[in-house]
Protein backbone atom coordinates (compact mmCIF):
# COMPACT_ATOMS: atom_id res chain seq x y z
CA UNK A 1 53.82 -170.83 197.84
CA UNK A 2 54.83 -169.37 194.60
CA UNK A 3 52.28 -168.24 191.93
CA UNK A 4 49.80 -171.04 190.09
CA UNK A 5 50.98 -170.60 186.00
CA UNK A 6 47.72 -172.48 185.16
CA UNK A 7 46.27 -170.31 182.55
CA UNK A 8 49.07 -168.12 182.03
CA UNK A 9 49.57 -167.05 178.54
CA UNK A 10 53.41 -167.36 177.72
CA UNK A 11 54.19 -164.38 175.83
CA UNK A 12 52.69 -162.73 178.85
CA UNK A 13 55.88 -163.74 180.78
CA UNK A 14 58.33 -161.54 179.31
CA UNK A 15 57.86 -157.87 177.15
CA UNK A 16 59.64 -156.71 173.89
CA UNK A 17 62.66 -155.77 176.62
CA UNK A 18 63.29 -158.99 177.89
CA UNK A 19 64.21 -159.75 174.04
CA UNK A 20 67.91 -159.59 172.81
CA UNK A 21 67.17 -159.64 168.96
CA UNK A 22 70.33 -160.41 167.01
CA UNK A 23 72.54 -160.32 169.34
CA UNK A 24 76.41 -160.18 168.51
CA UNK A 25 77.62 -162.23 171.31
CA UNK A 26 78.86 -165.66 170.37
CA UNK A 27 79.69 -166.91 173.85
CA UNK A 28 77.45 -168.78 175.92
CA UNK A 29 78.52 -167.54 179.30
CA UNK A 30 78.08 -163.41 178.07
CA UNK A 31 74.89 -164.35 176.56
CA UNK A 32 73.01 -165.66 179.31
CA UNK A 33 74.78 -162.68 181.83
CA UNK A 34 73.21 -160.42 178.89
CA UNK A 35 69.68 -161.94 179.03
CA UNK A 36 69.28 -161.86 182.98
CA UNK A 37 70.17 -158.37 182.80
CA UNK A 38 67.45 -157.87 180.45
CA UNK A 39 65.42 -159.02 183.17
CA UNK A 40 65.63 -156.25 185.24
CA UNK A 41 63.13 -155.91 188.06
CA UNK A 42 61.46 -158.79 187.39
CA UNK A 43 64.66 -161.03 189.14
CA UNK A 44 62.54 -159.72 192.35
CA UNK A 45 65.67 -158.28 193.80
CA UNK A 46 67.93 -161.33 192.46
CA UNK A 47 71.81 -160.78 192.20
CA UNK A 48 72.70 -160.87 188.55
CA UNK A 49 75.99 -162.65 189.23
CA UNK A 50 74.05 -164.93 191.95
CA UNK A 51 71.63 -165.89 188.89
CA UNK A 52 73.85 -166.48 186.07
CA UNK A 53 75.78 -168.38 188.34
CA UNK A 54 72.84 -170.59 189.03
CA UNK A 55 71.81 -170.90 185.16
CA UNK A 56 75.39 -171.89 184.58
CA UNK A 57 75.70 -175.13 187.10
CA UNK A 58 72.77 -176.24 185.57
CA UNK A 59 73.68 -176.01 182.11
CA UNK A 60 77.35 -177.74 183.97
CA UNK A 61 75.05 -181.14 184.60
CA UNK A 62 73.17 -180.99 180.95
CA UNK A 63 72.62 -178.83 178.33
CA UNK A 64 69.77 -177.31 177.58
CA UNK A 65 69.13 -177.91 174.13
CA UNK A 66 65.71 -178.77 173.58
CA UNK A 67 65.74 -179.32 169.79
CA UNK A 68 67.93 -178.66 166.96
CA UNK A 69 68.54 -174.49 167.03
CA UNK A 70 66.82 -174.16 170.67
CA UNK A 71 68.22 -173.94 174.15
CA UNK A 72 66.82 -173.73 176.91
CA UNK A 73 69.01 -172.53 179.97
CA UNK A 74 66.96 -172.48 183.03
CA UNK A 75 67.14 -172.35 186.79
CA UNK A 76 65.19 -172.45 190.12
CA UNK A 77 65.44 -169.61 192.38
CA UNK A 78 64.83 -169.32 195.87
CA UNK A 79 62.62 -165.89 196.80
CA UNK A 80 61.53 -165.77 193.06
CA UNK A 81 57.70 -165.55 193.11
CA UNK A 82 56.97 -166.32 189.43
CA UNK A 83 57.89 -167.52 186.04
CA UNK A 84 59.76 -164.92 184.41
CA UNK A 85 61.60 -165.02 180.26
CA UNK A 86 64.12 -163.38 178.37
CA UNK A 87 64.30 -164.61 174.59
CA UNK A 88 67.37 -164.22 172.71
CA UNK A 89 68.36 -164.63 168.79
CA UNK A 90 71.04 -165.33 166.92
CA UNK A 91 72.08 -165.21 163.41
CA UNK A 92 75.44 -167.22 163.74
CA UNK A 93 74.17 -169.34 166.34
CA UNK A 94 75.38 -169.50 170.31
CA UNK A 95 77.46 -172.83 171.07
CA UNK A 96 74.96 -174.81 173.51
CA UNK A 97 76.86 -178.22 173.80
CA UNK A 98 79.32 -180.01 171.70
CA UNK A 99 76.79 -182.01 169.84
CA UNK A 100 75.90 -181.67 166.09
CA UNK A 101 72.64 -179.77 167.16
CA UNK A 102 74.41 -177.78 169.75
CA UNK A 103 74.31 -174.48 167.92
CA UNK A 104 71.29 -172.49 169.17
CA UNK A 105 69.88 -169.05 167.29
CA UNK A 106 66.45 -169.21 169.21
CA UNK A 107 67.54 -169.02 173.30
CA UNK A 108 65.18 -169.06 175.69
CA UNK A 109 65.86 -168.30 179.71
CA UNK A 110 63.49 -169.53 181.92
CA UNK A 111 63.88 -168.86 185.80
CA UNK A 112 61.17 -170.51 187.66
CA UNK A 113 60.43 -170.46 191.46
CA UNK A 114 62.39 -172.78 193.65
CA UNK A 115 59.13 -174.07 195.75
CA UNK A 116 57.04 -174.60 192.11
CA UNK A 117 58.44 -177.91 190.98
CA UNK A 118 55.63 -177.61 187.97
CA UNK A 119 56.60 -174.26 186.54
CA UNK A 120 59.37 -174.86 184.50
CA UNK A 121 58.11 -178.29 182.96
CA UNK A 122 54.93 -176.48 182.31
CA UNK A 123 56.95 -173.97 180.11
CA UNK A 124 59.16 -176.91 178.08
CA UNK A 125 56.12 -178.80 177.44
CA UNK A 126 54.16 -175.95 176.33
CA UNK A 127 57.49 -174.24 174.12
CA UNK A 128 57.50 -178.11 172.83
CA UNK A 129 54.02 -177.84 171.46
CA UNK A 130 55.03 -174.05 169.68
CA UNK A 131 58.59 -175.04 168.45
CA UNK A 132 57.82 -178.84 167.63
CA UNK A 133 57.78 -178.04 164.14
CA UNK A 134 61.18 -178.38 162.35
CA UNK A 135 62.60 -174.77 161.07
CA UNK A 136 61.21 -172.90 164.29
CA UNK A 137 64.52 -172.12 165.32
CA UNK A 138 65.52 -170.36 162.17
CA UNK A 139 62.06 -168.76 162.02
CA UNK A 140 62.00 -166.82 164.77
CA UNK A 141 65.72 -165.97 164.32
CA UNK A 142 65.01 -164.22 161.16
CA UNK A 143 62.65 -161.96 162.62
CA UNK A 144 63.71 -158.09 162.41
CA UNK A 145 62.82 -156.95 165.48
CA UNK A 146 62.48 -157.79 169.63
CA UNK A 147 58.58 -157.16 168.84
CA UNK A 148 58.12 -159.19 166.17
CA UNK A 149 59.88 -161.98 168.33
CA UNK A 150 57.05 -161.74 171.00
CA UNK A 151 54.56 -161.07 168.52
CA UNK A 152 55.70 -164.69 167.29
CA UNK A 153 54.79 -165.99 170.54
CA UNK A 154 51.53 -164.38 171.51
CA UNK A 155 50.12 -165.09 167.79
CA UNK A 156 50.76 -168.66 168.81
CA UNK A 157 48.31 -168.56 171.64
CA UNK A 158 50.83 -170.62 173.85
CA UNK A 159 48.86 -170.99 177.48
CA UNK A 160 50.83 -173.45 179.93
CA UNK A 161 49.50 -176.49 180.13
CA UNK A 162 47.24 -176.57 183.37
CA UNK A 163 49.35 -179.78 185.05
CA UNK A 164 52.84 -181.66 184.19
CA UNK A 165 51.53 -185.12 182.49
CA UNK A 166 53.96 -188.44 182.24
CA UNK A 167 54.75 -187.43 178.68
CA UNK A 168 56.46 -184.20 180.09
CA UNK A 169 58.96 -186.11 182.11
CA UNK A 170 59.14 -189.40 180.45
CA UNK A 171 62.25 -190.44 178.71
CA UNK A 172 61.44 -191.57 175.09
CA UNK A 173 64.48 -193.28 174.27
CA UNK A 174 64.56 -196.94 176.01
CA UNK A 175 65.35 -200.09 175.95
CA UNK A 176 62.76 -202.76 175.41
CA UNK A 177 62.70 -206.59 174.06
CA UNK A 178 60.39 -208.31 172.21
CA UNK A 179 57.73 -211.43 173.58
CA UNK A 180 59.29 -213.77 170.83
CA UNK A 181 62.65 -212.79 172.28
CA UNK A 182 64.81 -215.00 174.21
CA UNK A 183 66.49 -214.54 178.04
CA UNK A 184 69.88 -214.67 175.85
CA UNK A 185 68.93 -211.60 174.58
CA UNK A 186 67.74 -210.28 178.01
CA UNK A 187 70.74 -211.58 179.61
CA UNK A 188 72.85 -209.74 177.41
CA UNK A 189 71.19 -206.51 177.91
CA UNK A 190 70.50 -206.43 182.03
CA UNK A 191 74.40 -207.00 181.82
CA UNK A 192 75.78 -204.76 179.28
CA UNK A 193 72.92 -201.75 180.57
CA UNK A 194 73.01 -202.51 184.34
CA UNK A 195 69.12 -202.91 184.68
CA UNK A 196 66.98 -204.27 186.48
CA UNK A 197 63.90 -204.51 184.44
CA UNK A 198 62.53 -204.38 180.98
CA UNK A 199 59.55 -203.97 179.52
CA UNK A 200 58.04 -206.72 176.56
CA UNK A 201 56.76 -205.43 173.56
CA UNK A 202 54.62 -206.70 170.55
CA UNK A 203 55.92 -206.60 166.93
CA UNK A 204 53.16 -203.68 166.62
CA UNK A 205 54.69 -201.86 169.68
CA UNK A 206 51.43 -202.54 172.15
CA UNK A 207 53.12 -203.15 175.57
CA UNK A 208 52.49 -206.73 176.76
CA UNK A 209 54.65 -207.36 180.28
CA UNK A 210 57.87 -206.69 181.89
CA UNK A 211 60.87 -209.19 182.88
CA UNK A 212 62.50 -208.55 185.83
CA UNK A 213 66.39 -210.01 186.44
CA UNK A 214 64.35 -210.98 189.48
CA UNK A 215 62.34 -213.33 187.00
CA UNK A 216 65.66 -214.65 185.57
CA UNK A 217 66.81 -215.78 188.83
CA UNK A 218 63.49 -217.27 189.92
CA UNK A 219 64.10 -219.09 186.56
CA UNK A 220 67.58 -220.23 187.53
CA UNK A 221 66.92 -221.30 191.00
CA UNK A 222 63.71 -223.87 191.18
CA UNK A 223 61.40 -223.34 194.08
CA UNK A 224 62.90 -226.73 195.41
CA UNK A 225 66.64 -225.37 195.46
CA UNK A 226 65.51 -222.19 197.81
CA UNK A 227 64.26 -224.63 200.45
CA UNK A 228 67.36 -226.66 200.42
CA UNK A 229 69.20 -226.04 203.61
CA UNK A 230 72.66 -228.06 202.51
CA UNK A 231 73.75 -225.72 198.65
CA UNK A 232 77.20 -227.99 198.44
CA UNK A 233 75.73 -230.18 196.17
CA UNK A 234 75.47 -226.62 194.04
CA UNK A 235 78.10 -224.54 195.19
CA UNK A 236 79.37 -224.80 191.52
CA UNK A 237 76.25 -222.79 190.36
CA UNK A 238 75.00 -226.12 187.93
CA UNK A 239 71.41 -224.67 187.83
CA UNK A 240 72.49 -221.48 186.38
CA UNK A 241 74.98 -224.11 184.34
CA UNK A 242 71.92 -225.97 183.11
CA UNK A 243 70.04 -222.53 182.30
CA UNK A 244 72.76 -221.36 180.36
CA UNK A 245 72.70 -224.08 178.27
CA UNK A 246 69.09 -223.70 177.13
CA UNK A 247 68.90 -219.50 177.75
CA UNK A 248 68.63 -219.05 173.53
CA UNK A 249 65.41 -222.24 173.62
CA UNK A 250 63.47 -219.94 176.85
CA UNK A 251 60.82 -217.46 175.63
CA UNK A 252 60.49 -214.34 177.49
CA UNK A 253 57.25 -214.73 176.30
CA UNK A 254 57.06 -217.65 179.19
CA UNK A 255 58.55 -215.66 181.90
CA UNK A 256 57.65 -211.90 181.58
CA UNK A 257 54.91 -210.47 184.25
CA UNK A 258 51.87 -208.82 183.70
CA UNK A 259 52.54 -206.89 187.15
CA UNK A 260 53.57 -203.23 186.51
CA UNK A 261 52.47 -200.01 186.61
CA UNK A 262 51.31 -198.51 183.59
CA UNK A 263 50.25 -194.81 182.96
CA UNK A 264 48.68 -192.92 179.57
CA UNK A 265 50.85 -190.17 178.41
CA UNK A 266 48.50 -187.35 179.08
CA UNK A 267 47.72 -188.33 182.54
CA UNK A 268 48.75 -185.99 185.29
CA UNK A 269 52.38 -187.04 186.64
CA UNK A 270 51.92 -187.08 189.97
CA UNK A 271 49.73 -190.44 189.03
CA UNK A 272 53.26 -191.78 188.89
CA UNK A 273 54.74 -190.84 191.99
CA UNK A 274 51.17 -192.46 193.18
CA UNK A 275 52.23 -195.69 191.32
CA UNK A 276 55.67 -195.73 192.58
CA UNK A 277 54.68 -195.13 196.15
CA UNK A 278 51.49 -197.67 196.17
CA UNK A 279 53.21 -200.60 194.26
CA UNK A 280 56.69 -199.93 195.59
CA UNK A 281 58.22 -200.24 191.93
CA UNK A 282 61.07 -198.15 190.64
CA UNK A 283 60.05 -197.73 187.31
CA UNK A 284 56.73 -196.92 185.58
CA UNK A 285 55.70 -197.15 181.98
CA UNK A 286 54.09 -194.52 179.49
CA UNK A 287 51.35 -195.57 177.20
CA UNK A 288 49.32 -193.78 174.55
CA UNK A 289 47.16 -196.03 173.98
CA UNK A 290 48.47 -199.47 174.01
CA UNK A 291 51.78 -198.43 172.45
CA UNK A 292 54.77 -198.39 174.74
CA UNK A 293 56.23 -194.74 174.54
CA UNK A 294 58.17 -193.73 177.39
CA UNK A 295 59.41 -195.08 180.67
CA UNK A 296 59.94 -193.29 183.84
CA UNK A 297 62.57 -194.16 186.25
CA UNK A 298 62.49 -193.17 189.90
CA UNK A 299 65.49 -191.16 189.67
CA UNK A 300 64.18 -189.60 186.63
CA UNK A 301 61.27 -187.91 188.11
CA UNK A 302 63.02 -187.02 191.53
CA UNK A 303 65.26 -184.91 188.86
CA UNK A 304 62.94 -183.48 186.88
CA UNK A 305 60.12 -182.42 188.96
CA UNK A 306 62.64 -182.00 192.42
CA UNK A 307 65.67 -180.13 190.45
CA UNK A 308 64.47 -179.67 186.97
């Protein structure tokens, strides 16, 4: 079992020689080989080529750009015992991803343990709470010198959080409709986004139920009709005719479900894989205090706390 990183100052993770300051290299690829070298003993007898190989097929299925100017290339290592760092800076800026904010000058390598499935998200949420505020990036690149870099993140007092919470591995961008919405607007949605469920909101953004294309089809197909034995008198689909016809007069406000799971923010995320388990849903939502904020789908935390 690798090494609990509750507790763990960050800046104690890496030294002034795990820190490329400056550095002239442009390309992504050199860059990272460059900052796992600086790693030195602390791979734990890790092949250099094995590792940047591993750091690269990550960054293959996303790019690690946490915010505009940062990246975060990462990987999970098998016989790796710890959490280990290298920092990098840039003046020009490394090319991350194709995307506007793709450019990084701050670069941060994180190799956690394979069989630690917190480690990693511990770091990103804890670098999130450092580097939320805009300009970090450019801050830290301007520093002179590999000390001042890790002076930058020891002053901070940076500690890992003690547990992964929902708001770690939640995705804030989502879909959602509102109760004075109607299934038109649903309709349109579970077809253009291929879902199966969305959550109701308020005008003031408190969450207030979930419709289900379950729901839709209940509304559809009358109790009466799923009894029927003989369907040729609606082979032709008239009750979804009939619904159609009315689907911009029907409230979701009159069909949504109270019955979901709903967790705060800050509360430890295995509470979710608890939720999903225990009420067999695929999906749970992420409150801070009544306000809808996040959503996380089963395949999203399999990912993140499985592969992450």
């Amino acid at each position: 079992m690798a090494d609990s990183t509750n507790g763990t100052s960050f800046a104690s993770l890496f030294t002034c020689y795990q820190v490329l300051c400056h550095t002239p290299l442009t390309d992504r690829d050199e860059l990272i080989r460059e900052m796992v070298r600086a790693l030195g003993p602390a791979l734990e007898h890790g092949e250099v080529d094995d590792v940047v190989q591993a750091v690269l097929e990550r960054e293959a299925q996303l790019p690690s750009v946490m915010a505009p100017g940062i990246a975060l290339p990462h990987a999970r290592l098998r016989g790796l015992s710890r959490l280990v760092v290298a920092v990098a800076t840039s003046g020009k800026g490394v090319r991350f991803s194709d995307e506007d904010d793709g450019l990084a000058r701050l670069i941060i390598l994180v190799l956690a343990p394979h069989d630690s499935p917190a480690a990693y998200l511990q770091a990103v949420a804890s670098l999130a709470r450092i580097l939320k505020t805009p300009g970090s990036a450019d801050t830290v690149a301007e520093l002179d010198t590999a000390e001042g870099v890790w002076r930058f993140f020891e002053r901070g007092g940076l500690v890992l959080a003690d547990y992964v919470c929902a708001g770690d591995i939640m995705r804030d961008e989502f879909i959602s409709v509102r109760s004075d919405d109607t299934c038109e607007k649903a309709i349109d949605l579970f077809a253009r986004h291929q879902l199966a469920d969305l959550p109701v909101i308020d005008a003031q953004g408190k969450l207030v139920g979930l419709v289900t294309a379950d729901a839709l089809l209940r509304v559809c197909l009358p109790d009466y009709i799923l009894w029927m034995e003989d369907l040729s008198p609606i082979i032709n689909f008239e009750p979804f005719a009939e619904f159609l016809r009315n689907e911009g007069k029907t409230w979701l406000a009159d069909i949504m479900s109270d019955d979901y799971v709903m967790v705060d923010e800050k509360a430890p995320a295995i509470e979710v894989a608890k939720g999903m388990c225990k009420r067999g849903v695929r999906q749970v939502l992420v409150v801070r205090g009544e306000e809808l904020v996040g959503v996380i789908a089963i395949e999203d935390f399999i990912a993140r706390v499985l592969r992450e």
